[in-house]
Structure formats: C-alpha cells, structure tokens
C-alpha atoms as a PDB file:
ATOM      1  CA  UNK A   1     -29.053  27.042  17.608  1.00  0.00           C
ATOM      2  CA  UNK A   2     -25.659  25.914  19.157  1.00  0.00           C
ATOM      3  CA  UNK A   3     -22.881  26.847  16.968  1.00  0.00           C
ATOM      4  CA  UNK A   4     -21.120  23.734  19.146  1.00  0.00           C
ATOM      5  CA  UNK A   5     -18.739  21.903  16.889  1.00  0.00           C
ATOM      6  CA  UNK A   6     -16.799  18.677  17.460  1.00  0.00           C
ATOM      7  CA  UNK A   7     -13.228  19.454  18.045  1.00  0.00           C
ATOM      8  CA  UNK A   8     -11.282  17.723  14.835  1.00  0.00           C
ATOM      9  CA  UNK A   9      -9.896  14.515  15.618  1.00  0.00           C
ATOM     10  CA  UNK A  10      -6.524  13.355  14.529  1.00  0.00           C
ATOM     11  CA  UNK A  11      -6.280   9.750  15.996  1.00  0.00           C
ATOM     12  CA  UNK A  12      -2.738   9.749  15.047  1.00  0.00           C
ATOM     13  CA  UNK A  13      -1.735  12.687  17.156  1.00  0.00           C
ATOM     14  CA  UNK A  14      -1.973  12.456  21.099  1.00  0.00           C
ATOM     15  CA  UNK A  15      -3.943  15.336  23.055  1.00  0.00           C
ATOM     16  CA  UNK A  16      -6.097  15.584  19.579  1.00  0.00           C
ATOM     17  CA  UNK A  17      -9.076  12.975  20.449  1.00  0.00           C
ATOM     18  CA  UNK A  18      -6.965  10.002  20.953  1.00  0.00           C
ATOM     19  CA  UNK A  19      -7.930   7.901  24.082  1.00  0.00           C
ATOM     20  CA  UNK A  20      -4.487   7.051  25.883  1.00  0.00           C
ATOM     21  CA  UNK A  21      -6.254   4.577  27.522  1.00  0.00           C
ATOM     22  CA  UNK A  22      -7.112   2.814  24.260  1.00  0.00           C
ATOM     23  CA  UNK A  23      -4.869  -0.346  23.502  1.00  0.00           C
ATOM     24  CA  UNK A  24      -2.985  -0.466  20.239  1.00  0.00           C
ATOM     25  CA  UNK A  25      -3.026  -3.748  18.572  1.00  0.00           C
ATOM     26  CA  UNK A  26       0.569  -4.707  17.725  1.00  0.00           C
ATOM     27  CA  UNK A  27       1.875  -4.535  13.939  1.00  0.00           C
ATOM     28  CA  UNK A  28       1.264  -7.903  12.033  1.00  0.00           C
ATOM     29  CA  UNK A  29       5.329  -8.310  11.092  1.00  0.00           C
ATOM     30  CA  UNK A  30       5.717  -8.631   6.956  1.00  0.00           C
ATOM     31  CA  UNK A  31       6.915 -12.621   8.209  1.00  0.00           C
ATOM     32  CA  UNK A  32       3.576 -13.303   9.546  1.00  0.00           C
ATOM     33  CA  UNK A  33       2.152 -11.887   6.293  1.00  0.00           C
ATOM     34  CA  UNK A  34       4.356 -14.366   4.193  1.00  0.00           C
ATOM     35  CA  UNK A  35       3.049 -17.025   6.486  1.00  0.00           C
ATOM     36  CA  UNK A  36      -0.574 -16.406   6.502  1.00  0.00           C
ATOM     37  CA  UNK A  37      -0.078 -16.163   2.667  1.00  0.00           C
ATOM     38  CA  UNK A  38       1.194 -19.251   2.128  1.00  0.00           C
ATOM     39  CA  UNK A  39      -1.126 -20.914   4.047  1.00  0.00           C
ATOM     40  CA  UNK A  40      -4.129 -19.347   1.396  1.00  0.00           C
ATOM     41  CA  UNK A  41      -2.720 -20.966  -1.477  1.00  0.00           C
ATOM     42  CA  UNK A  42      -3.365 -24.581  -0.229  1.00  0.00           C
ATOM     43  CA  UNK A  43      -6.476 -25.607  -1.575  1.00  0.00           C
ATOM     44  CA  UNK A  44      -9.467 -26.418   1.386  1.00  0.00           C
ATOM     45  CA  UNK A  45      -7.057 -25.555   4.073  1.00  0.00           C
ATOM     46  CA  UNK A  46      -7.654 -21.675   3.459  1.00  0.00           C
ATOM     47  CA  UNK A  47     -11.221 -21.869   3.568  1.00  0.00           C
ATOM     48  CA  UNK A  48     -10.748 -23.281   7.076  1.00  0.00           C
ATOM     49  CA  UNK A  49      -7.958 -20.701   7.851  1.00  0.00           C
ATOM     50  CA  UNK A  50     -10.128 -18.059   6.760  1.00  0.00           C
ATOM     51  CA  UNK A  51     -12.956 -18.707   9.364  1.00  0.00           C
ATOM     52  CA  UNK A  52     -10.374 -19.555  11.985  1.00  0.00           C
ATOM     53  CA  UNK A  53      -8.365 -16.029  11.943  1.00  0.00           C
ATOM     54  CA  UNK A  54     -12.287 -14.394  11.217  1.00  0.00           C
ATOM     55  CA  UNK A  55     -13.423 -15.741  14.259  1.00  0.00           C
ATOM     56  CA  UNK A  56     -11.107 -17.293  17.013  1.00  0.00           C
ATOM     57  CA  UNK A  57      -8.407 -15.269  19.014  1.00  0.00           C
ATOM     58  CA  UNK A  58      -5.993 -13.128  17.693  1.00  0.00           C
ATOM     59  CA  UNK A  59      -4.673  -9.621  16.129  1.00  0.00           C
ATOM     60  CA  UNK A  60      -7.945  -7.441  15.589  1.00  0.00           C
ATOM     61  CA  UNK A  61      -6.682  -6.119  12.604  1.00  0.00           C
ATOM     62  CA  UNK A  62      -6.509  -9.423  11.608  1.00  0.00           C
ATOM     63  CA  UNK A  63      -9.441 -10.820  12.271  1.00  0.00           C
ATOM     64  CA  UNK A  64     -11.506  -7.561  10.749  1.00  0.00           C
ATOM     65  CA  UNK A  65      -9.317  -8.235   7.412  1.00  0.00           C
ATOM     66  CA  UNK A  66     -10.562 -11.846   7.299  1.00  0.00           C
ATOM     67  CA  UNK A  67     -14.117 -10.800   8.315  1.00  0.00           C
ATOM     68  CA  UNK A  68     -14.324  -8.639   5.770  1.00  0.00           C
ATOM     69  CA  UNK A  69     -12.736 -11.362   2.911  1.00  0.00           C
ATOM     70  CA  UNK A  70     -15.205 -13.565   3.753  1.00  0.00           C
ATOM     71  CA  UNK A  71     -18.442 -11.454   3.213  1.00  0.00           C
ATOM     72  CA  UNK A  72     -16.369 -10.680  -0.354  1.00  0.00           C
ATOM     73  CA  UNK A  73     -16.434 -14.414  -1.217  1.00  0.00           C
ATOM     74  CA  UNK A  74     -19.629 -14.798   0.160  1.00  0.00           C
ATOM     75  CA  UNK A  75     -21.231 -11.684  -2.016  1.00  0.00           C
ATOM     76  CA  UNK A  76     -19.216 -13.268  -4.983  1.00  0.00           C
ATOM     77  CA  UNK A  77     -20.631 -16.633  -4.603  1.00  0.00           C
ATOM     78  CA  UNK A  78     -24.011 -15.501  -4.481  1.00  0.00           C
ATOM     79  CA  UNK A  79     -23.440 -13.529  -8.081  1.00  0.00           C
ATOM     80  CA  UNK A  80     -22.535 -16.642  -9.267  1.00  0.00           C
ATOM     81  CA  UNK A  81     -25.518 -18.498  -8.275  1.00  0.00           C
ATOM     82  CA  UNK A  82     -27.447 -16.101  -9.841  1.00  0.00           C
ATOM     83  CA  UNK A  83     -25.271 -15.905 -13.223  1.00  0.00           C
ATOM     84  CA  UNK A  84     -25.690 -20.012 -13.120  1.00  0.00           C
ATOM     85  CA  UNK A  85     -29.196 -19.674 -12.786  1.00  0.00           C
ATOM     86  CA  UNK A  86     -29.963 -17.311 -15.426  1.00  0.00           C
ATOM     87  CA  UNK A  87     -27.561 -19.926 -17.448  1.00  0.00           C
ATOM     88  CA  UNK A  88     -29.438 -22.706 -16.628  1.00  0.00           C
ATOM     89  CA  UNK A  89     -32.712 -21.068 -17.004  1.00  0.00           C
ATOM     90  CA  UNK A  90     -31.832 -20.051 -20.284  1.00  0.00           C
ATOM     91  CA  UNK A  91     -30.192 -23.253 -21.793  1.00  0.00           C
ATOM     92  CA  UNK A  92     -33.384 -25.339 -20.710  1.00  0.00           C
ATOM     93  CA  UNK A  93     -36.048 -22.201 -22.365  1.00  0.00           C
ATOM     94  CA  UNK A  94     -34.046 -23.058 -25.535  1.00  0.00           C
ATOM     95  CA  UNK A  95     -34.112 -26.845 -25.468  1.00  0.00           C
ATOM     96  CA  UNK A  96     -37.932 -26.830 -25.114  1.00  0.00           C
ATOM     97  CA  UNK A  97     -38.730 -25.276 -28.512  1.00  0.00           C
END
C-alpha cells in the first residue's frame, strides 16, 4: 500500500496548491450589494432578477449565490405544496362526515 498523501492545500497561500493560472473573480463592492438589494424588495421584479444574475453573464460568485437562492425557494415552495395539500386533504376528510 502507498503511504502517498495529498500535499495540504491552502488555496489562500501561493506555492501551497493554488493554480496561478487560475482567474480570480473580482470582489462584488458593498455598493453593488446595496444595489442588488434594493432591487429584491420590489415585488415580481426580483423573481426576474433572480433568474437573470442565476443565469446570464456576470460575477461567478454571483451567479452561484443566486443559483443556490433559487433551489432554496424552489425546495420551500414545494414544502408548501405539500403542507397545503395535507390542509386541503384534511379540511375536505372532515366535511364529508
């Protein structure tokens, strides 16, 4: 058996496992954060937003945060289905007797 381990890697550190080849994508500024956040409390036009900055051009970082909202919402709308359901279900069970 090889006793071969993976030298530990510190992507923060060059020399330690960090590609130097490997482009950085630049720091969203706390502006563009204020920005982006004010455009999620208008009602409809963050939905859009969302899937826009999820899926067109732009900051990685960016993107994978919105990405990752979305399947959020997505998991928490289908809880809610099923809570209405069970709801439903129940309220009409009840009626019938």
């Amino acid at each position: 058996m090889d006793n071969y381990q993976q030298p530990h890697v510190n992507p923060g550190v060059p020399g330690y496992g960090h590609d130097q080849n490997q482009q950085v994508s630049p720091v969203i500024s706390v502006k563009e954060w204020m920005l982006t956040m004010l455009i999620l409390i208008i009602p409809i036009v963050n939905i859009i937003m969302m899937f826009v900055w999820a899926f067109g051009e732009g900051n990685p970082t960016k993107k994978n945060y919105f990405k990752a909202s979305l399947i959020w919402a997505a998991i928490i709308l289908v809880i809610y289905a099923i809570i209405a359901v069970i709801i439903i279900a129940a309220a009409a069970s009840s009626s019938m007797y």
